[in-house]
C-alpha atoms as a PDB file:
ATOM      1  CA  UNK A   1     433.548 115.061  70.574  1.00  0.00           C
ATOM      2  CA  UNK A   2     431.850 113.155  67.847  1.00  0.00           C
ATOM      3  CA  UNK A   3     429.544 111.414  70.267  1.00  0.00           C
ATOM      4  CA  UNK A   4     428.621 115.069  71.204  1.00  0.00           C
ATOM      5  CA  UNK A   5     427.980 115.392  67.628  1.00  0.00           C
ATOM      6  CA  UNK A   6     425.989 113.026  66.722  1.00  0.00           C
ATOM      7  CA  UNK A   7     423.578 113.524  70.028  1.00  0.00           C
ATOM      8  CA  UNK A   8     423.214 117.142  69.127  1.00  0.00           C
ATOM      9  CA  UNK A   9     422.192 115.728  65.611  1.00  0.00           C
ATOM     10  CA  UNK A  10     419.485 113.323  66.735  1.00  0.00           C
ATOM     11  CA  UNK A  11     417.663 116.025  69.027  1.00  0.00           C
ATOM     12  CA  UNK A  12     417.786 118.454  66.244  1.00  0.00           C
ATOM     13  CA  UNK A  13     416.453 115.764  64.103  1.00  0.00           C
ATOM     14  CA  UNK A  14     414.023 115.013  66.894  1.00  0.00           C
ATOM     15  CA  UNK A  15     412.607 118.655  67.016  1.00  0.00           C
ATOM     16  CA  UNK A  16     412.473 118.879  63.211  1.00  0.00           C
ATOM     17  CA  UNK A  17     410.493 115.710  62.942  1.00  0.00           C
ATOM     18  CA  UNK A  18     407.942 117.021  66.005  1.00  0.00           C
ATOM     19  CA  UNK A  19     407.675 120.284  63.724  1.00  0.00           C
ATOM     20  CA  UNK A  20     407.100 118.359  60.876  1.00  0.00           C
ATOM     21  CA  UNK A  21     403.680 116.601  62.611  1.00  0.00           C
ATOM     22  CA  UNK A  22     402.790 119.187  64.385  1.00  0.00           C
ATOM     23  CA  UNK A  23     402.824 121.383  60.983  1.00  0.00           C
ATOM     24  CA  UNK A  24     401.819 118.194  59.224  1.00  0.00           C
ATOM     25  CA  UNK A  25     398.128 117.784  61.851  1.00  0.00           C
ATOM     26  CA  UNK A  26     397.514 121.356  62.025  1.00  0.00           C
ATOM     27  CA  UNK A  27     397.207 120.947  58.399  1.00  0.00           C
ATOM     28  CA  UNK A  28     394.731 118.240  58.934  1.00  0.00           C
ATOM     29  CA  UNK A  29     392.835 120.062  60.935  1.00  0.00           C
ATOM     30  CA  UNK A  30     392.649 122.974  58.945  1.00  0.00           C
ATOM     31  CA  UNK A  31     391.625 120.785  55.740  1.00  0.00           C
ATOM     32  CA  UNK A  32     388.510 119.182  58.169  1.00  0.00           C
ATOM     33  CA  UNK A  33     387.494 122.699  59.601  1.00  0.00           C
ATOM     34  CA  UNK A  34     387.313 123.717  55.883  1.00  0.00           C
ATOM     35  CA  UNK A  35     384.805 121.193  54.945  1.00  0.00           C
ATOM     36  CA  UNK A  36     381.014 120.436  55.891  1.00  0.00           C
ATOM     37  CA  UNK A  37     379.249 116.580  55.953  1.00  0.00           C
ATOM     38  CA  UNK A  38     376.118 116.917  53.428  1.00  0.00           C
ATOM     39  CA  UNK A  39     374.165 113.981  52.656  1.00  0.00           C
ATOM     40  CA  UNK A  40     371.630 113.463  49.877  1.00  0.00           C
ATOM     41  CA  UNK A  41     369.360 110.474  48.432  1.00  0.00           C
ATOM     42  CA  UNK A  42     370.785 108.572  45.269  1.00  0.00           C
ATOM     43  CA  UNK A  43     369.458 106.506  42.777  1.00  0.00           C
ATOM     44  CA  UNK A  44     370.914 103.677  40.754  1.00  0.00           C
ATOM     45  CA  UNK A  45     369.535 103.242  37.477  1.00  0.00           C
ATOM     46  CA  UNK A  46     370.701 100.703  34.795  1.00  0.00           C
ATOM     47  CA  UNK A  47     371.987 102.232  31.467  1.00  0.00           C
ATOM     48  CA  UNK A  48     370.275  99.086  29.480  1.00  0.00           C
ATOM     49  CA  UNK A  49     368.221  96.630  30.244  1.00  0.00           C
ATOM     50  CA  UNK A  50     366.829  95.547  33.535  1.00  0.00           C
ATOM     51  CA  UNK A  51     369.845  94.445  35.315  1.00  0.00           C
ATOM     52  CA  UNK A  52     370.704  97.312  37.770  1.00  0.00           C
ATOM     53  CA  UNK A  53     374.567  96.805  39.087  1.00  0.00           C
ATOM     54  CA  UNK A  54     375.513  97.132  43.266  1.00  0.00           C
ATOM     55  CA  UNK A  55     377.269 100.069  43.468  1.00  0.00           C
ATOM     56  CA  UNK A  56     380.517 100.188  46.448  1.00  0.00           C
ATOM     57  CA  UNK A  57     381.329 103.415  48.035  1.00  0.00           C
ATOM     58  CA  UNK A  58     384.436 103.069  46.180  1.00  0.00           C
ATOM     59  CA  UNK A  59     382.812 103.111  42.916  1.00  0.00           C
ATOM     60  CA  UNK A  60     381.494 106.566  44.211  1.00  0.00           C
ATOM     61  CA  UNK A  61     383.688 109.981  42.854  1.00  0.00           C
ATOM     62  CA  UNK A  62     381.585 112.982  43.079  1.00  0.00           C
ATOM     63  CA  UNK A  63     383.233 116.741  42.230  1.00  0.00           C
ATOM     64  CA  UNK A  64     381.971 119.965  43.284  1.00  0.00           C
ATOM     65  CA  UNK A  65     383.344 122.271  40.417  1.00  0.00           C
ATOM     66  CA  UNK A  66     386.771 120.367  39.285  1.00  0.00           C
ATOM     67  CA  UNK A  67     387.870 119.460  42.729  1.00  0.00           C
ATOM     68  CA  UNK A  68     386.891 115.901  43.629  1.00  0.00           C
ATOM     69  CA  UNK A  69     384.889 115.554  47.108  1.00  0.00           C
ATOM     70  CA  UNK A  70     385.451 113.255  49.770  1.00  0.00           C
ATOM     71  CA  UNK A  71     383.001 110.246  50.140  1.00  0.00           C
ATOM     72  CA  UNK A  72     382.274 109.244  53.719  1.00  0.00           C
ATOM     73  CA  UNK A  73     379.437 107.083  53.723  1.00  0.00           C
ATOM     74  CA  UNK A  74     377.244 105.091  51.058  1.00  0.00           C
ATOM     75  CA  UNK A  75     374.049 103.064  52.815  1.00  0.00           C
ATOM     76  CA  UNK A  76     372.302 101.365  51.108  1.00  0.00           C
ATOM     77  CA  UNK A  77     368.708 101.888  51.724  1.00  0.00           C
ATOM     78  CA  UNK A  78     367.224  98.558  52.381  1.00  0.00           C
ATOM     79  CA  UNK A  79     366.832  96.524  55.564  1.00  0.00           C
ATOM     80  CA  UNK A  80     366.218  98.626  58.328  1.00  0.00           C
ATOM     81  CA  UNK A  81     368.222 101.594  56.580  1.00  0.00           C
ATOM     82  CA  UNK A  82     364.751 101.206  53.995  1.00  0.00           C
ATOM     83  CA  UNK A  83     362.560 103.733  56.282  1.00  0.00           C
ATOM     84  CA  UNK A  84     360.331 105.894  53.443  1.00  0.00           C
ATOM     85  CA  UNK A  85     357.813 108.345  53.902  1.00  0.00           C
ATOM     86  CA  UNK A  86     356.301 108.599  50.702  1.00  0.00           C
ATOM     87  CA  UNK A  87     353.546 111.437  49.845  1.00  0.00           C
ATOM     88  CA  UNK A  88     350.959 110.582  47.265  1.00  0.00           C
ATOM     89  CA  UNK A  89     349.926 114.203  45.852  1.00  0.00           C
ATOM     90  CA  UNK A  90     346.812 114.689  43.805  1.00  0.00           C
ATOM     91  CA  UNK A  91     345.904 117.943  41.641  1.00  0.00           C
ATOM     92  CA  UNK A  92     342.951 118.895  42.910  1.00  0.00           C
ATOM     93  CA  UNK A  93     341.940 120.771  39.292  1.00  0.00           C
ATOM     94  CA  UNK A  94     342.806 117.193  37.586  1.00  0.00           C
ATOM     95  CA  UNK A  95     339.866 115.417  34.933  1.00  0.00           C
ATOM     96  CA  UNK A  96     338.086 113.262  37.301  1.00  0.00           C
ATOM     97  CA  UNK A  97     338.878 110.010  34.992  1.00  0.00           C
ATOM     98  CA  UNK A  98     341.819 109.840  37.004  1.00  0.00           C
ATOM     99  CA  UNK A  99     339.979 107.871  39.205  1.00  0.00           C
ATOM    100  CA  UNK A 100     340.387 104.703  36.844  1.00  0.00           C
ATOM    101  CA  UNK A 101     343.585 104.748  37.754  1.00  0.00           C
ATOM    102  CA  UNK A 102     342.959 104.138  41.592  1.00  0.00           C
ATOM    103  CA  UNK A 103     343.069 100.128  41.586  1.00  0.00           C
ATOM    104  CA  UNK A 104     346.375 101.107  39.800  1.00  0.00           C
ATOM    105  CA  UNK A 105     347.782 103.179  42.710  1.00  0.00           C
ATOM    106  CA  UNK A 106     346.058 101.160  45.802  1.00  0.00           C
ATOM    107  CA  UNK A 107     348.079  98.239  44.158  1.00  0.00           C
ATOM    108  CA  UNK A 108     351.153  99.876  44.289  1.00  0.00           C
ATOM    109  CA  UNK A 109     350.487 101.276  48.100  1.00  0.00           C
ATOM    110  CA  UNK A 110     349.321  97.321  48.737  1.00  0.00           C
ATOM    111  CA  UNK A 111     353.422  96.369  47.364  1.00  0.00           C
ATOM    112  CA  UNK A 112     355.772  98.723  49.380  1.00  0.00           C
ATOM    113  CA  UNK A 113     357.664  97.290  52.132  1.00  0.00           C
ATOM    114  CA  UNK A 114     356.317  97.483  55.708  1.00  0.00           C
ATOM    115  CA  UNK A 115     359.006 100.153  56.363  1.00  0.00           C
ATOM    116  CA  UNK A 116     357.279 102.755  54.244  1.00  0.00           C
ATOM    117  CA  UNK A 117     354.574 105.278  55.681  1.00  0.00           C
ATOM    118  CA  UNK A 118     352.383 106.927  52.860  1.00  0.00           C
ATOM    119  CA  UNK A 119     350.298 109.771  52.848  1.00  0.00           C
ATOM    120  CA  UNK A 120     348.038 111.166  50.315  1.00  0.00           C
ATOM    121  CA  UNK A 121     346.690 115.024  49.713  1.00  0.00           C
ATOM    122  CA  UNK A 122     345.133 116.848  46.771  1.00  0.00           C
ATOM    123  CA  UNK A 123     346.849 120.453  45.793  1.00  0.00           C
ATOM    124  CA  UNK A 124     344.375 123.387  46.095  1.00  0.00           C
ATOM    125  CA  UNK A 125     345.003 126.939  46.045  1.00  0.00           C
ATOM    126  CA  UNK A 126     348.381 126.978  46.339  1.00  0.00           C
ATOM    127  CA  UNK A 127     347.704 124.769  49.674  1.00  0.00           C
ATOM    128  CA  UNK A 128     347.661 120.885  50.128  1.00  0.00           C
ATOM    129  CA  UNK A 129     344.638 119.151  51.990  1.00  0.00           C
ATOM    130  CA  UNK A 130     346.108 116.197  53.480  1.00  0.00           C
ATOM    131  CA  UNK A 131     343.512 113.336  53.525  1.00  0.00           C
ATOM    132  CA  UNK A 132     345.563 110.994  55.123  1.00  0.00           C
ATOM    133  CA  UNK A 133     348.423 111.314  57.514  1.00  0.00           C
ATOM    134  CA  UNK A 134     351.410 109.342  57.066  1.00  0.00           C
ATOM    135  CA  UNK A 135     350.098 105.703  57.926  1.00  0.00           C
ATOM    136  CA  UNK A 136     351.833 101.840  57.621  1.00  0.00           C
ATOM    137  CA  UNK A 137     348.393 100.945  56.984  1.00  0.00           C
ATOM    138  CA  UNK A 138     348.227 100.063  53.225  1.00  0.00           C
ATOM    139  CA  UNK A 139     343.951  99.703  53.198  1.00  0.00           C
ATOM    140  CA  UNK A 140     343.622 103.209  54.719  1.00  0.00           C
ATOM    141  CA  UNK A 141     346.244 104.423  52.569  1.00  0.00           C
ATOM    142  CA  UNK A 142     344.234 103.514  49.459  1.00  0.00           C
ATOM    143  CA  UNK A 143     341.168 103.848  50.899  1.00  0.00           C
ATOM    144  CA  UNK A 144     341.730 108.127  50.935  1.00  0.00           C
ATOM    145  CA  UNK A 145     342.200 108.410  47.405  1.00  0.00           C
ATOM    146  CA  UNK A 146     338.831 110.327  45.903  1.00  0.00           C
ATOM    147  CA  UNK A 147     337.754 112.044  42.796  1.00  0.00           C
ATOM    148  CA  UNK A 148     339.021 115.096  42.263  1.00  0.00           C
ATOM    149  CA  UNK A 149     337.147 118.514  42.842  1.00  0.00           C
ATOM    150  CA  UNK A 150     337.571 118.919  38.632  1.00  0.00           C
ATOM    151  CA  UNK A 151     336.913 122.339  39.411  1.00  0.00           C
ATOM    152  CA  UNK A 152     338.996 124.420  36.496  1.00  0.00           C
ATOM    153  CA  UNK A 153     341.436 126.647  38.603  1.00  0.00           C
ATOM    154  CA  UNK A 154     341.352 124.829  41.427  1.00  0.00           C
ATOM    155  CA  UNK A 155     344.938 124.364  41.226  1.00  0.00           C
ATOM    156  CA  UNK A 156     346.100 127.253  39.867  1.00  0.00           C
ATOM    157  CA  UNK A 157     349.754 126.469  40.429  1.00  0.00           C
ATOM    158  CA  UNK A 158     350.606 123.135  41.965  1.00  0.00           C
ATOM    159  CA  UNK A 159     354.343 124.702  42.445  1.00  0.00           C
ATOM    160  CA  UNK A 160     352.968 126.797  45.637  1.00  0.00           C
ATOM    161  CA  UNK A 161     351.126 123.930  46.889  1.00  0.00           C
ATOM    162  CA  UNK A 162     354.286 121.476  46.671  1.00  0.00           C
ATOM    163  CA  UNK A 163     355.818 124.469  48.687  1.00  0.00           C
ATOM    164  CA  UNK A 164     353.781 124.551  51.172  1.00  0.00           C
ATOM    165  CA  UNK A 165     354.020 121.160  51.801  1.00  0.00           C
ATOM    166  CA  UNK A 166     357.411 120.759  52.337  1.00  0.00           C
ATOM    167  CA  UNK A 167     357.673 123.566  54.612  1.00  0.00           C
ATOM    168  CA  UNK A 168     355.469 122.017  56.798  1.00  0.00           C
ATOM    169  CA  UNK A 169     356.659 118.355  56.533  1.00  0.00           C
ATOM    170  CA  UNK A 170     359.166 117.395  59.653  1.00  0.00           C
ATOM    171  CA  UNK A 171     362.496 116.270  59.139  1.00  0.00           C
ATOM    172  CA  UNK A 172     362.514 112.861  59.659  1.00  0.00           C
ATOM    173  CA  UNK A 173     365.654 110.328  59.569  1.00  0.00           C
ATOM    174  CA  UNK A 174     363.396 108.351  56.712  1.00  0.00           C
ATOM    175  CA  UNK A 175     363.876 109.061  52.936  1.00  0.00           C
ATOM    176  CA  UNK A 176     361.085 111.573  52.189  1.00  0.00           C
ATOM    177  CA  UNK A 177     359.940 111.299  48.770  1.00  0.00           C
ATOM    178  CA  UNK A 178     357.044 112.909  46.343  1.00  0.00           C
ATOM    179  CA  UNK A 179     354.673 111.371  43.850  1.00  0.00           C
ATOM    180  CA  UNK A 180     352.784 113.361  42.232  1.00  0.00           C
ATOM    181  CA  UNK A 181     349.879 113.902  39.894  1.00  0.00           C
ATOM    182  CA  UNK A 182     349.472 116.610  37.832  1.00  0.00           C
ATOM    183  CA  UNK A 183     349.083 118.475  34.646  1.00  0.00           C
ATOM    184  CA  UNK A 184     352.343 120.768  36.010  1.00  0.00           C
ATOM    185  CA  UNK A 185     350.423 123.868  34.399  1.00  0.00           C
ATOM    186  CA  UNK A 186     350.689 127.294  36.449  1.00  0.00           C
ATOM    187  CA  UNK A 187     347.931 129.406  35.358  1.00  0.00           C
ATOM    188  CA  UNK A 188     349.578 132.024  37.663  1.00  0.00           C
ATOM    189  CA  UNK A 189     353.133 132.064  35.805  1.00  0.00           C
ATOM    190  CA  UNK A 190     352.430 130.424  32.090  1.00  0.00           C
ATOM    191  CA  UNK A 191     356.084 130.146  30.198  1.00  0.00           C
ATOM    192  CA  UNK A 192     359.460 129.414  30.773  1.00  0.00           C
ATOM    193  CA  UNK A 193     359.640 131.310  33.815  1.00  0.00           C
ATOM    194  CA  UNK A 194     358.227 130.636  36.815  1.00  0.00           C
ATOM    195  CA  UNK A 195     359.351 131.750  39.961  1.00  0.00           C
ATOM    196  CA  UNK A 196     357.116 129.660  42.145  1.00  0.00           C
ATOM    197  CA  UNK A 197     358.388 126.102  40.220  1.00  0.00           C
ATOM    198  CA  UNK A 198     362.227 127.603  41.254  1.00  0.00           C
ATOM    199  CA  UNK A 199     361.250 127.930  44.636  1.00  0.00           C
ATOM    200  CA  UNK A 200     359.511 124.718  44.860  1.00  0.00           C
ATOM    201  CA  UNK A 201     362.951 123.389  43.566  1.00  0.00           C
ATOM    202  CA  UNK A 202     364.837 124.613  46.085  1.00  0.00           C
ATOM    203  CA  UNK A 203     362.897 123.673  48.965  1.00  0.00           C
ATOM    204  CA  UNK A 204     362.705 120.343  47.820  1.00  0.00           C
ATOM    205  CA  UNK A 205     366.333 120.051  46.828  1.00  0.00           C
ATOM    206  CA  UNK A 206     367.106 122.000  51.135  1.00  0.00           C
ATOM    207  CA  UNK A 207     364.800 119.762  52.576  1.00  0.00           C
ATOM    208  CA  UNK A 208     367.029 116.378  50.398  1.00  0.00           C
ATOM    209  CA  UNK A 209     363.048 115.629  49.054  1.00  0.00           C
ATOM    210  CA  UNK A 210     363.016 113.838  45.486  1.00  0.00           C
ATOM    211  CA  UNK A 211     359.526 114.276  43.281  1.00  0.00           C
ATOM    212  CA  UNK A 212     358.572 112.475  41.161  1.00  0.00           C
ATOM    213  CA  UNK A 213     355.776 113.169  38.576  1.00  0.00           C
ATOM    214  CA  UNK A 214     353.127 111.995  35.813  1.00  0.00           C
ATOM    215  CA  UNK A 215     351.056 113.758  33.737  1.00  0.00           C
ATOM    216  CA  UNK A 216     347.395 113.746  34.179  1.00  0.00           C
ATOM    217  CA  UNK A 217     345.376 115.896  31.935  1.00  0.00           C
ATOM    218  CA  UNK A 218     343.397 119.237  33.897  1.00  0.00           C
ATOM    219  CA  UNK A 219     339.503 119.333  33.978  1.00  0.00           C
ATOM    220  CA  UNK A 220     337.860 121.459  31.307  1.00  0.00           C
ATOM    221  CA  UNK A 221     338.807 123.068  28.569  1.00  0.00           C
ATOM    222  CA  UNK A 222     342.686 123.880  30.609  1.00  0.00           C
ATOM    223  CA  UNK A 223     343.917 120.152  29.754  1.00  0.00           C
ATOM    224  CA  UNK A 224     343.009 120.189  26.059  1.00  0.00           C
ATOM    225  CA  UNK A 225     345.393 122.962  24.835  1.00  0.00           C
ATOM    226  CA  UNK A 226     348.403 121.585  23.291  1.00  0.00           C
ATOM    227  CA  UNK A 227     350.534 125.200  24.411  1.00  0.00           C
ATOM    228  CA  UNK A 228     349.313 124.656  28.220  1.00  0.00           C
ATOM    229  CA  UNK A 229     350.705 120.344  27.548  1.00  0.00           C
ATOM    230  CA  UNK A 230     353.553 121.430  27.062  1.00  0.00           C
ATOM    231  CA  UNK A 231     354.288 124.303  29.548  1.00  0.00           C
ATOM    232  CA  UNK A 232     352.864 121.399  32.231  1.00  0.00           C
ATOM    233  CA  UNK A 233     355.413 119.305  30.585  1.00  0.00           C
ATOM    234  CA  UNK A 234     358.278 120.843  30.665  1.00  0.00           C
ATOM    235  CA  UNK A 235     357.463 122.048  34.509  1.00  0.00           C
ATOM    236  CA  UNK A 236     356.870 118.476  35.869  1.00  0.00           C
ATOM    237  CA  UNK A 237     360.433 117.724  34.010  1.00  0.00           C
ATOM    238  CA  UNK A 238     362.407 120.268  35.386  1.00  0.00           C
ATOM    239  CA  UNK A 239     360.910 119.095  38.896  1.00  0.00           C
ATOM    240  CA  UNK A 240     361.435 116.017  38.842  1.00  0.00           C
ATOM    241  CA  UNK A 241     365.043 116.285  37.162  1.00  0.00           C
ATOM    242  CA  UNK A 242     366.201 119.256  39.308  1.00  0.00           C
ATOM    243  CA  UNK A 243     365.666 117.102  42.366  1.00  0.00           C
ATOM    244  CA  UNK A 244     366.645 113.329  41.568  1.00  0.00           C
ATOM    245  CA  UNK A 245     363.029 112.137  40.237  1.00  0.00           C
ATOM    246  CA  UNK A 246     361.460 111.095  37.298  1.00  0.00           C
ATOM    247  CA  UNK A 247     358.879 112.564  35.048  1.00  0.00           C
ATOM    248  CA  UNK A 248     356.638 109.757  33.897  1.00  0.00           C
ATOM    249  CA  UNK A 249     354.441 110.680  30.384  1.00  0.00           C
ATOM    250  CA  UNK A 250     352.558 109.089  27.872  1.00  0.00           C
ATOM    251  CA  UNK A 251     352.122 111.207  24.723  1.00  0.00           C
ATOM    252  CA  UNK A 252     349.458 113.887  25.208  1.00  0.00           C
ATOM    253  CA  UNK A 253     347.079 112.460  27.896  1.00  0.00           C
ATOM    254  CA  UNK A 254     346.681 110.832  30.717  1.00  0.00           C
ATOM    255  CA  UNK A 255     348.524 107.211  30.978  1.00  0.00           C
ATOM    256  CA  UNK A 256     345.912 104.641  30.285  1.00  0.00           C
ATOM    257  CA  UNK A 257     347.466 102.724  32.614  1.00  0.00           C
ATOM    258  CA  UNK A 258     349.521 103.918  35.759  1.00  0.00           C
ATOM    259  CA  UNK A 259     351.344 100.719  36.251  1.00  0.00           C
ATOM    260  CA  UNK A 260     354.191 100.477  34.471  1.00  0.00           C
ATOM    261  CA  UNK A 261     354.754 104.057  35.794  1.00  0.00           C
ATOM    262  CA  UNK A 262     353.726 103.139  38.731  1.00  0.00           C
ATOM    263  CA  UNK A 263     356.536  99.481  38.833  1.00  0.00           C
ATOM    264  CA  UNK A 264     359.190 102.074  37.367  1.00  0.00           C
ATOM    265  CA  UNK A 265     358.625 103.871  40.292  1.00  0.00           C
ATOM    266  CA  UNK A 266     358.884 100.863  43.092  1.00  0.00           C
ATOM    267  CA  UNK A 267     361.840  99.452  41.305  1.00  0.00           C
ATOM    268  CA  UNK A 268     363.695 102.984  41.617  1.00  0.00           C
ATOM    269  CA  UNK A 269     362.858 103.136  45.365  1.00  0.00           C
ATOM    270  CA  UNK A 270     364.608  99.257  45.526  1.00  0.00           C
ATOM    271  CA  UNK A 271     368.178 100.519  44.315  1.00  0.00           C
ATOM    272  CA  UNK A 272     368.629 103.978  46.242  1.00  0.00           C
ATOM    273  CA  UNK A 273     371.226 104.958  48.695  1.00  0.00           C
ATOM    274  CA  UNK A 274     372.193 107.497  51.082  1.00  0.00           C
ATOM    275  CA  UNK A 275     375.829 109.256  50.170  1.00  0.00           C
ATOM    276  CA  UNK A 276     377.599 111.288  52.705  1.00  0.00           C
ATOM    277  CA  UNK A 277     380.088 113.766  51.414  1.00  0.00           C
ATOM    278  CA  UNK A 278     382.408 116.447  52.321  1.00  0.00           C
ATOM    279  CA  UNK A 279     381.717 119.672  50.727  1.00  0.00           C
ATOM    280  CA  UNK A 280     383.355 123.072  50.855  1.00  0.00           C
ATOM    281  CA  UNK A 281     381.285 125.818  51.868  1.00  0.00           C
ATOM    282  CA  UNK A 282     381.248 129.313  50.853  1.00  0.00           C
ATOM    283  CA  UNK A 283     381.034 132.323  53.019  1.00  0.00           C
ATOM    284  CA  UNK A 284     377.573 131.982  53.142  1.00  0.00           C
ATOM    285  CA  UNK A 285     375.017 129.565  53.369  1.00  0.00           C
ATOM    286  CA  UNK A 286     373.735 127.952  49.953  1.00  0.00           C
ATOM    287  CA  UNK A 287     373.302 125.828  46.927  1.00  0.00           C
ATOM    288  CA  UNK A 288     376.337 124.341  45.038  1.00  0.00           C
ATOM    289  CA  UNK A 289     376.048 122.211  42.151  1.00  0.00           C
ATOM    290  CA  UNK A 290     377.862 118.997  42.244  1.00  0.00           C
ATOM    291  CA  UNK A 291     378.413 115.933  39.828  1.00  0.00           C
ATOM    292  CA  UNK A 292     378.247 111.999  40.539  1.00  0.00           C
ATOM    293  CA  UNK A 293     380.499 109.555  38.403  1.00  0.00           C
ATOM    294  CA  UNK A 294     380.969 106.130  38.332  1.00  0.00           C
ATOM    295  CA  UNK A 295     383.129 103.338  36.256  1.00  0.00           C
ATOM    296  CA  UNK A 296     380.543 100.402  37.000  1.00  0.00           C
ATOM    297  CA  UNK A 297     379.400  99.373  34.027  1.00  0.00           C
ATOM    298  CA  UNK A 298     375.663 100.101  32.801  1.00  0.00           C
ATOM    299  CA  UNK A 299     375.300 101.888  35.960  1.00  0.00           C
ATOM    300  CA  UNK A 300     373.779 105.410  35.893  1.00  0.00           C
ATOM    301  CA  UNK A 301     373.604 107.382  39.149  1.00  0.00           C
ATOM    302  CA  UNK A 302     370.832 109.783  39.376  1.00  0.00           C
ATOM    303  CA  UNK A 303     370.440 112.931  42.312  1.00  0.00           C
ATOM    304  CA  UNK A 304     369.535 115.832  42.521  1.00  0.00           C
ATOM    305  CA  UNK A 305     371.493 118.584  40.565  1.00  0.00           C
ATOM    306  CA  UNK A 306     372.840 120.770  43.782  1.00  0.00           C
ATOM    307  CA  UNK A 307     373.056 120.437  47.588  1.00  0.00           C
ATOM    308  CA  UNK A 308     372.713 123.038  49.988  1.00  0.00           C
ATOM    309  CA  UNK A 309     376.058 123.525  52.025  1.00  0.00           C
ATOM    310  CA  UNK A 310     376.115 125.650  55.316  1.00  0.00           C
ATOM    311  CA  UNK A 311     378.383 128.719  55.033  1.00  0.00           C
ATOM    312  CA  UNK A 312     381.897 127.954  56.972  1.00  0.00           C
ATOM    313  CA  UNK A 313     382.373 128.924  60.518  1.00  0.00           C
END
């Protein structure tokens, strides 16, 4: 009787223990079907000094709100993980003494790695003309750059043109990053408002596209006033900041020198990685603001401020 017993015991035990997994997997499976993979460019940056720290996927927390997201991949984006298509964007409307700055720039193009493809185009009319397709060929690179039209208005808001860029760039399993030069002043939406830099922000931040941006002073009497400096300001750093670039200035004018900009810029590119999260989407598609932490010392990580998650199926 007590042999009965304790056999009736272990299958119970048995059964509960199956119950228990089963309960304990369709859990799993519930918490996987309840998150999305989203991946975004991110960039190291030392807090002082010069001496930028390696950064683990461990070192990694990222939170979405107050709940803390899972990471699933950190790559770091060198080696052949260092593919970069890199867009050189001129303002079209910009004070044609930009072009001192072109040994500057063909420089830089002559220093990336072989794994980066650069293309250059000059913002017009809420349009960009693309002068040079994306090309491994430094010399041709450089060799596209050209004055600028200088024509007053010719840009009237470099927002639309950045834009239309993007929606007609392919997605590509290479970084894809912006450089731009500019004034940043919308004629078409002066102030603090300004629908078509938003927009320009969220297609960038969708399509995981970082821009960078330095000033360069309009042609005629549109890049002497100090009101229109510092609308143009203020636009190129909300751009750059709002998705995971830098805005590059030099009091009110145009750098004397693009170079250190320009090394700033190259040295950022060196130290970037690709992060793979789980997010939790909403009901519908769209943006949700997240935030990156780390405990490495002197180590800043910089991104953009949201990603786009799909809406749960």
């Amino acid at each position: 009787m007590r042999k009965r017993n304790i056999a009736w015991f272990m299958v119970f035990a048995l059964l509960i223990g199956m119950a228990g997994a089963a309960v304990s997997w369709a859990s799993q499976q519930g918490a996987s079907s309840s998150t999305v993979p989203v991946t975004m460019v991110v960039s190291v940056e030392a807090q002082h000094g010069k001496d930028i720290p390696t950064i683990h996927r461990e070192d990694v927390r990222v939170f979405q709100d107050r709940d803390r997201l899972q990471v699933t991949d950190w790559v770091p984006l060198q080696g052949d993980q260092a593919e970069l298509e890199l867009f050189v964007l001129l303002d079209d409307g910009s004070d044609p003494a930009i072009g001192s700055q072109f040994d500057d720039m063909r420089q830089f193009m002559n220093a990336q790695p072989a794994s980066t493809a650069i293309a250059v185009g000059y913002m017009r009319h809420g349009t960009v003309d693309i002068v040079q397709k994306f090309t491994k060929d430094r010399a041709q690179a450089g060799k596209a750059l050209r004055l600028p039209a200088a024509i007053s208005g010719a840009s009237p808001s470099p927002y639309l043109s950045i834009s239309d860029l993007i929606k007609g760039w392919p997605e590509s399993p290479a970084r894809r990053e912006i450089f731009m030069i500019s004034s940043g002043i919308d004629l078409l939406q002066p102030g603090s408002n300004n629908t078509y830099l938003a927009a320009a922000i969220d297609r960038a931040q969708r399509a995981g596209i970082q821009i960078y941006t330095i000033y360069a002073s309009s042609a005629g009497h549109f890049g002497h006033s100090f009101w229109r400096f510092n609308w143009g300001m203020n636009n190129l750093s909300q751009l750059a900041d709002e998705t995971g670039g830098e805005a590059y200035f030099q009091g009110f004018q145009t750098p004397i020198a693009f170079t250190p900009f320009l090394e700033q810029f190259a040295n950022r590119l060196k130290h970037q990685y690709r992060l793979t999260i789980l997010a939790k989407p909403g009901e519908k598609a769209g943006f949700q603001r997240i935030r990156l932490e780390t405990e490495v010392p002197n180590a800043d990580l910089v991104a953009a401020g949201r990603i786009f998650v799909p809406a749960a199926k």
